[in-house]
N, C-alpha and C. Protein backbone atom coordinates (compact mmCIF):
# COMPACT_ATOMS: atom_id res chain seq x y z
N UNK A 1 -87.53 29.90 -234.47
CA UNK A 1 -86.93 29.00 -233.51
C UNK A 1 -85.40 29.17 -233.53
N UNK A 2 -84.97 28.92 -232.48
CA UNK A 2 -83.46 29.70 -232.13
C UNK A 2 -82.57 28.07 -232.17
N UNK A 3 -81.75 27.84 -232.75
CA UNK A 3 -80.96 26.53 -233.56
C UNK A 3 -79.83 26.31 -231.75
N UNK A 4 -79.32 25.38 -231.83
CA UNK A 4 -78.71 24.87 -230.67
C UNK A 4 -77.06 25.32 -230.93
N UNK A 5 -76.77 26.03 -232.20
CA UNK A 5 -75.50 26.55 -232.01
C UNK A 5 -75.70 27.79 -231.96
N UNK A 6 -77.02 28.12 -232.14
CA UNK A 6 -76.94 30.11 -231.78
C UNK A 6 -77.20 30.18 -230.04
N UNK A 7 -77.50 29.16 -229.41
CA UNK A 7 -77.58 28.86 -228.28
C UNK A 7 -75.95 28.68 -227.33
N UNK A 8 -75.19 27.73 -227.91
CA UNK A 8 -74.06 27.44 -227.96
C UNK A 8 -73.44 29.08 -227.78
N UNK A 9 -73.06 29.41 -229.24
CA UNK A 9 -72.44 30.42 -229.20
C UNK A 9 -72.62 31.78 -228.28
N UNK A 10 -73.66 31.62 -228.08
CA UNK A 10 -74.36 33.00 -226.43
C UNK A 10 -73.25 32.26 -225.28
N UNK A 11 -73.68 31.29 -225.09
CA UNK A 11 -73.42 30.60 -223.82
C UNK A 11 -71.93 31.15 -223.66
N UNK A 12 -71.26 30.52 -224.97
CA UNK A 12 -69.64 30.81 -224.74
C UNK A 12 -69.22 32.20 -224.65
N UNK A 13 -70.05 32.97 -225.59
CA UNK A 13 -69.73 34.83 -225.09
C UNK A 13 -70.09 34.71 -224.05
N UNK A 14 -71.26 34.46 -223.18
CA UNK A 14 -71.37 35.34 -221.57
C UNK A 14 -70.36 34.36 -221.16
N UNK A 15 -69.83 33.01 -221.22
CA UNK A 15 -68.64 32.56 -220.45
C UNK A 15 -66.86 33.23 -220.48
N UNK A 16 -66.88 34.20 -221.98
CA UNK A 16 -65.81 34.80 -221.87
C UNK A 16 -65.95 36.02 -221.57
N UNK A 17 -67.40 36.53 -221.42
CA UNK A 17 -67.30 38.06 -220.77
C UNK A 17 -66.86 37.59 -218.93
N UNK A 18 -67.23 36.65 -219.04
CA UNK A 18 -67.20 35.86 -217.39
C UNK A 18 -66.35 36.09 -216.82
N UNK A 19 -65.31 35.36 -217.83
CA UNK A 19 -63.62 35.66 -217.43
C UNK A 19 -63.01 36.54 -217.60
N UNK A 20 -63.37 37.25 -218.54
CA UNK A 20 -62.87 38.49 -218.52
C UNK A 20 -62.97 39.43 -217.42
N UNK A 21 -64.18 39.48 -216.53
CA UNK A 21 -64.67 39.98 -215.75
C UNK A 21 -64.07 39.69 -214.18
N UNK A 22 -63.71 38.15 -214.32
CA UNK A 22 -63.21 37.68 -212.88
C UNK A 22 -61.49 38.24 -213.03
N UNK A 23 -61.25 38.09 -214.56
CA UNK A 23 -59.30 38.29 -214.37
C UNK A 23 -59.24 39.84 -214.03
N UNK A 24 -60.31 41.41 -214.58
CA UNK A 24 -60.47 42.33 -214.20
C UNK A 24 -60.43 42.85 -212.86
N UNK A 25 -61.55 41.84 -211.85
CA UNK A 25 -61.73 42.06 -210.57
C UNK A 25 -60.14 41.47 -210.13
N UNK A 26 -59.66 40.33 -209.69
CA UNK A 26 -58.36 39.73 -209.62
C UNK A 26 -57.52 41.27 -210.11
N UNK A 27 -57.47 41.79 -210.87
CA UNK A 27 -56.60 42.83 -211.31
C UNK A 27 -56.97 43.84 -210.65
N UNK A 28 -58.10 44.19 -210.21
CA UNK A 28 -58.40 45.65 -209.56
C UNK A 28 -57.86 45.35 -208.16
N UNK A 29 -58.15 44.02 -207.72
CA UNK A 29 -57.83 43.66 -205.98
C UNK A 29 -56.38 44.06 -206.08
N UNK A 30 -55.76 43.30 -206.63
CA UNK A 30 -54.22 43.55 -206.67
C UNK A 30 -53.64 44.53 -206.68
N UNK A 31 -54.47 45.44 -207.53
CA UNK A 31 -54.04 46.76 -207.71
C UNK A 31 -54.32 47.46 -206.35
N UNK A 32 -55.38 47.27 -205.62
CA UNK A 32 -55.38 48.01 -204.49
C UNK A 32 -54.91 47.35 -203.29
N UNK A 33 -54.21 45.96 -203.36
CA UNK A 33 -53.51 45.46 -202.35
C UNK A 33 -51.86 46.77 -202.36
N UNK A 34 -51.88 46.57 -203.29
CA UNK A 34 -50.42 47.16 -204.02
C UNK A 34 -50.25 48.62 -203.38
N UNK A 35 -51.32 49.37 -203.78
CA UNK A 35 -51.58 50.35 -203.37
C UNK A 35 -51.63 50.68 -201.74
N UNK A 36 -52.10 49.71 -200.61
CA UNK A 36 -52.13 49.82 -199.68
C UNK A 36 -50.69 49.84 -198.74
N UNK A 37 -50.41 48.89 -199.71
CA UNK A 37 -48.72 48.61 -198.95
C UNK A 37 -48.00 48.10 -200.13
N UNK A 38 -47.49 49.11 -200.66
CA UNK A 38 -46.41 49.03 -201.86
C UNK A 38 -45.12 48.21 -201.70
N UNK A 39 -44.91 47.11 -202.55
CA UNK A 39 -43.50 46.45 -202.42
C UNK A 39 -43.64 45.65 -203.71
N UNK A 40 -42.16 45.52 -204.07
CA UNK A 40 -41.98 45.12 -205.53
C UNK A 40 -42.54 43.63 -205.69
N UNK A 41 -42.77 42.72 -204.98
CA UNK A 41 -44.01 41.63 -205.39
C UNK A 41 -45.39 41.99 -205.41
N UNK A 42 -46.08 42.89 -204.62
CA UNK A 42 -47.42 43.02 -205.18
C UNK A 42 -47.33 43.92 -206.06
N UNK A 43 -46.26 44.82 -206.58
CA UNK A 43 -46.27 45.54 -208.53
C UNK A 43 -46.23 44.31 -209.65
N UNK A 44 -45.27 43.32 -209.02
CA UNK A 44 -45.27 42.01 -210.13
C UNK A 44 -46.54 41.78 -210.23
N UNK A 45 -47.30 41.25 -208.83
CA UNK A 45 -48.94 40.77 -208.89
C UNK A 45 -49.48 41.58 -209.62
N UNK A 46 -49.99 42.83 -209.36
CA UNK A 46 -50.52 43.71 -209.80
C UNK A 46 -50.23 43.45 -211.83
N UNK A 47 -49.03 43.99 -211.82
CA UNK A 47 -48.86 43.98 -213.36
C UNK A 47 -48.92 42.56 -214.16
N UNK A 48 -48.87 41.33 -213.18
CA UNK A 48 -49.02 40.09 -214.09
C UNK A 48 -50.74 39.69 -214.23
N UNK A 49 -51.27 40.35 -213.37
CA UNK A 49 -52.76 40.13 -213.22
C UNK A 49 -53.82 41.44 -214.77
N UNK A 50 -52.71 42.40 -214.49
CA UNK A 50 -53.05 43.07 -215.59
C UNK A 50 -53.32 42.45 -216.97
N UNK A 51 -51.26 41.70 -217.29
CA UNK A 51 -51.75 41.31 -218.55
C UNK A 51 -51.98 40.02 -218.90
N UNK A 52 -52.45 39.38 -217.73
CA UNK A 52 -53.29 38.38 -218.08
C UNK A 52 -54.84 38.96 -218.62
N UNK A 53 -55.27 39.98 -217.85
CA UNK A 53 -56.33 40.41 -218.20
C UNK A 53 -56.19 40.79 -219.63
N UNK A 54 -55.63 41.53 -220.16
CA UNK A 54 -54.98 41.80 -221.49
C UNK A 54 -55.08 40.62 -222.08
N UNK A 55 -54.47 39.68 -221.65
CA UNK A 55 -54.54 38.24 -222.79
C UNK A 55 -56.15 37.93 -222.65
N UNK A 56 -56.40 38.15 -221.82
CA UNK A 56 -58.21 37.11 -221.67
C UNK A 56 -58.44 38.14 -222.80
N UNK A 57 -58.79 39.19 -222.94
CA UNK A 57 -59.22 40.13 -223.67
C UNK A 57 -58.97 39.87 -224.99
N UNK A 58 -57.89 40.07 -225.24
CA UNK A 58 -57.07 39.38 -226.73
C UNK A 58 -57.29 38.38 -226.96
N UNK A 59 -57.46 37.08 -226.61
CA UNK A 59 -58.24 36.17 -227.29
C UNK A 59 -59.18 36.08 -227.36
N UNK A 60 -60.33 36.30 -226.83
CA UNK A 60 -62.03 36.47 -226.87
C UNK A 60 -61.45 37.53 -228.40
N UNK A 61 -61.13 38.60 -228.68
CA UNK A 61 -61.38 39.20 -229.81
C UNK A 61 -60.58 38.33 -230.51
N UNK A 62 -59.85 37.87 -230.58
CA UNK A 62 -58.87 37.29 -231.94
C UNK A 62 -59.76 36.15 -232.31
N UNK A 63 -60.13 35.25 -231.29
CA UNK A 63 -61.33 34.70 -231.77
C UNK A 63 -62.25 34.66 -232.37
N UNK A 64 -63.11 35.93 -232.58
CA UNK A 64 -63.91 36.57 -233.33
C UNK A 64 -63.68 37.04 -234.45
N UNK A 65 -62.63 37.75 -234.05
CA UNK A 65 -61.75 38.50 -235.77
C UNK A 65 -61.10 37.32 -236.69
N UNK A 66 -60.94 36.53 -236.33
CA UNK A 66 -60.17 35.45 -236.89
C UNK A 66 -60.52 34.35 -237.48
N UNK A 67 -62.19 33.99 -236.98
CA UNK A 67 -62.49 32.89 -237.38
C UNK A 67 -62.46 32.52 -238.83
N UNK A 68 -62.74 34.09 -239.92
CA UNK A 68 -62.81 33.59 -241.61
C UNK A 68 -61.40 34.38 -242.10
N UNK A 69 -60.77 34.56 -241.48
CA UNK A 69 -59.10 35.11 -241.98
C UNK A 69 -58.13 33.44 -242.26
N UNK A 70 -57.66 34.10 -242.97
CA UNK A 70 -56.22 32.87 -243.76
C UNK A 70 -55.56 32.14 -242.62
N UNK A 71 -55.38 31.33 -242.63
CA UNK A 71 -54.36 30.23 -242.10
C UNK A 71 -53.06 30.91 -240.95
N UNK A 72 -52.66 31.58 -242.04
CA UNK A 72 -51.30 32.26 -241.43
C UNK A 72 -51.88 33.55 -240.47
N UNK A 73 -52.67 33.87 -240.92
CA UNK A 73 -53.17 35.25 -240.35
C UNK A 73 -53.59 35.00 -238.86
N UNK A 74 -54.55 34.00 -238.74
CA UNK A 74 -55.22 33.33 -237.58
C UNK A 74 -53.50 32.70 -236.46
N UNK A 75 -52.69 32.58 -237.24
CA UNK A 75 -51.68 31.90 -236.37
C UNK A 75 -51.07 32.83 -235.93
N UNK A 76 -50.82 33.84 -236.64
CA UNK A 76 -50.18 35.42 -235.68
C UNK A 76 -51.24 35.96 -235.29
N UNK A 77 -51.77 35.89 -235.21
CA UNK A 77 -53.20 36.41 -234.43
C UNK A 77 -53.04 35.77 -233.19
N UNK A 78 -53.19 34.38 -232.85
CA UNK A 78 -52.94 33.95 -232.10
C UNK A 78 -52.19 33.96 -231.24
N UNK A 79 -50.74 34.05 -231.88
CA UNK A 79 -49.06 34.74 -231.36
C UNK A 79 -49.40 35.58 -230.57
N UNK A 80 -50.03 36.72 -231.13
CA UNK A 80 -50.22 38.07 -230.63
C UNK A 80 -50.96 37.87 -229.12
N UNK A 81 -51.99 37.20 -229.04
CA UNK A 81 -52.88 36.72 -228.15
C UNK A 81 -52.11 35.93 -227.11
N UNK A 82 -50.94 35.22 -227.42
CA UNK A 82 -50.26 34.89 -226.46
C UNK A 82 -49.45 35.11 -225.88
N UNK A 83 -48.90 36.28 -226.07
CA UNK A 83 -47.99 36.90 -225.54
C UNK A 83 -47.99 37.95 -223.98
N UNK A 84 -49.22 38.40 -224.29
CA UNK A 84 -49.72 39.15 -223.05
C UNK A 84 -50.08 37.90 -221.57
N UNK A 85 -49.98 36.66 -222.42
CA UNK A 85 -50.19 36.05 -221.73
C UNK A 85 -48.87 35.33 -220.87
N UNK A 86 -48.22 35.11 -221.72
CA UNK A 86 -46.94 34.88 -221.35
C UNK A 86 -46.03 35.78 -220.29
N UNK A 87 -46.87 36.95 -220.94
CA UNK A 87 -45.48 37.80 -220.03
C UNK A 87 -46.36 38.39 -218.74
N UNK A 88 -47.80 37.83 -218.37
CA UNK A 88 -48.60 37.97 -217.12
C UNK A 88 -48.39 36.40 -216.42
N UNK A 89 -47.92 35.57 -216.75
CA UNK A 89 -47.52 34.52 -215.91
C UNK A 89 -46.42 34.99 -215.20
N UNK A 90 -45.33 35.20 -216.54
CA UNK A 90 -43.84 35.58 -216.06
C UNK A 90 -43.96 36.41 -214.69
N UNK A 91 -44.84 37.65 -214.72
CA UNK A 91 -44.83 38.41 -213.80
C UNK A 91 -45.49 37.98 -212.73
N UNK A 92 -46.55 36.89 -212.31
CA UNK A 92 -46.96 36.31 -211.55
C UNK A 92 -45.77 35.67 -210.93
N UNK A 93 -44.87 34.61 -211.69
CA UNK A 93 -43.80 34.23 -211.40
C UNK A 93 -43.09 34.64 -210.45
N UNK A 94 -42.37 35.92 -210.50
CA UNK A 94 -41.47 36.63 -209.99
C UNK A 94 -42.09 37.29 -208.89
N UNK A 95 -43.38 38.13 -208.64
CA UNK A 95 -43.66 37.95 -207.46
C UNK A 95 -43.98 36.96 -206.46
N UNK A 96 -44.04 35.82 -206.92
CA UNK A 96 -43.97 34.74 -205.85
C UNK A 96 -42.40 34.27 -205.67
N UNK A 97 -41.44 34.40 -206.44
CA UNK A 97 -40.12 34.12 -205.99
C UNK A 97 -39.22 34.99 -206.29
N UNK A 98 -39.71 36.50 -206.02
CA UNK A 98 -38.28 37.70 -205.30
C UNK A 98 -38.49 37.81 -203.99
């Protein structure tokens, strides 16, 4: 018999392959908006959609890798995980206001 957190825990992997999957597509569109008619806000789109995808990615694994690592370890882990994220807003940012 299969326990209600091995249930749990499926659920939440296919929900972060999910997202991973929708920030990918979002990143491929962009990329071929970009491509169609090139101008320096859809490269921002394009590249902030990237590393957001990058961050979705990076935390689904840091998550995993991290759960029985040290205190400190899990917190730069985390760092690390947020940064791609940070700097795919930023770039979202700036193509909506250059």
């Amino acid at each position: 018999m299969v326990d209600a957190a091995t249930v749990a825990r499926g659920v939440l992997l296919l929900m972060r392959f999910v997202v991973f999957g929708l920030s990918l597509g979002l990143t491929v569109i962009s990329f071929q908006a970009y491509r169609k008619r090139p101008s320096q806000r859809l490269q921002y789109a394009f590249l902030g959609f990237a590393f957001l995808s990058m961050g979705v990615a990076m935390s689904s694994v840091i998550t995993q890798l991290g759960a029985g690592a040290d205190e400190l370890v899990r917190v730069f882990f985390q760092m690390a995980g947020a940064l791609p994220l940070i700097i795919g807003f930023s770039m979202l940012y700036l193509s909506l206001y250059r």
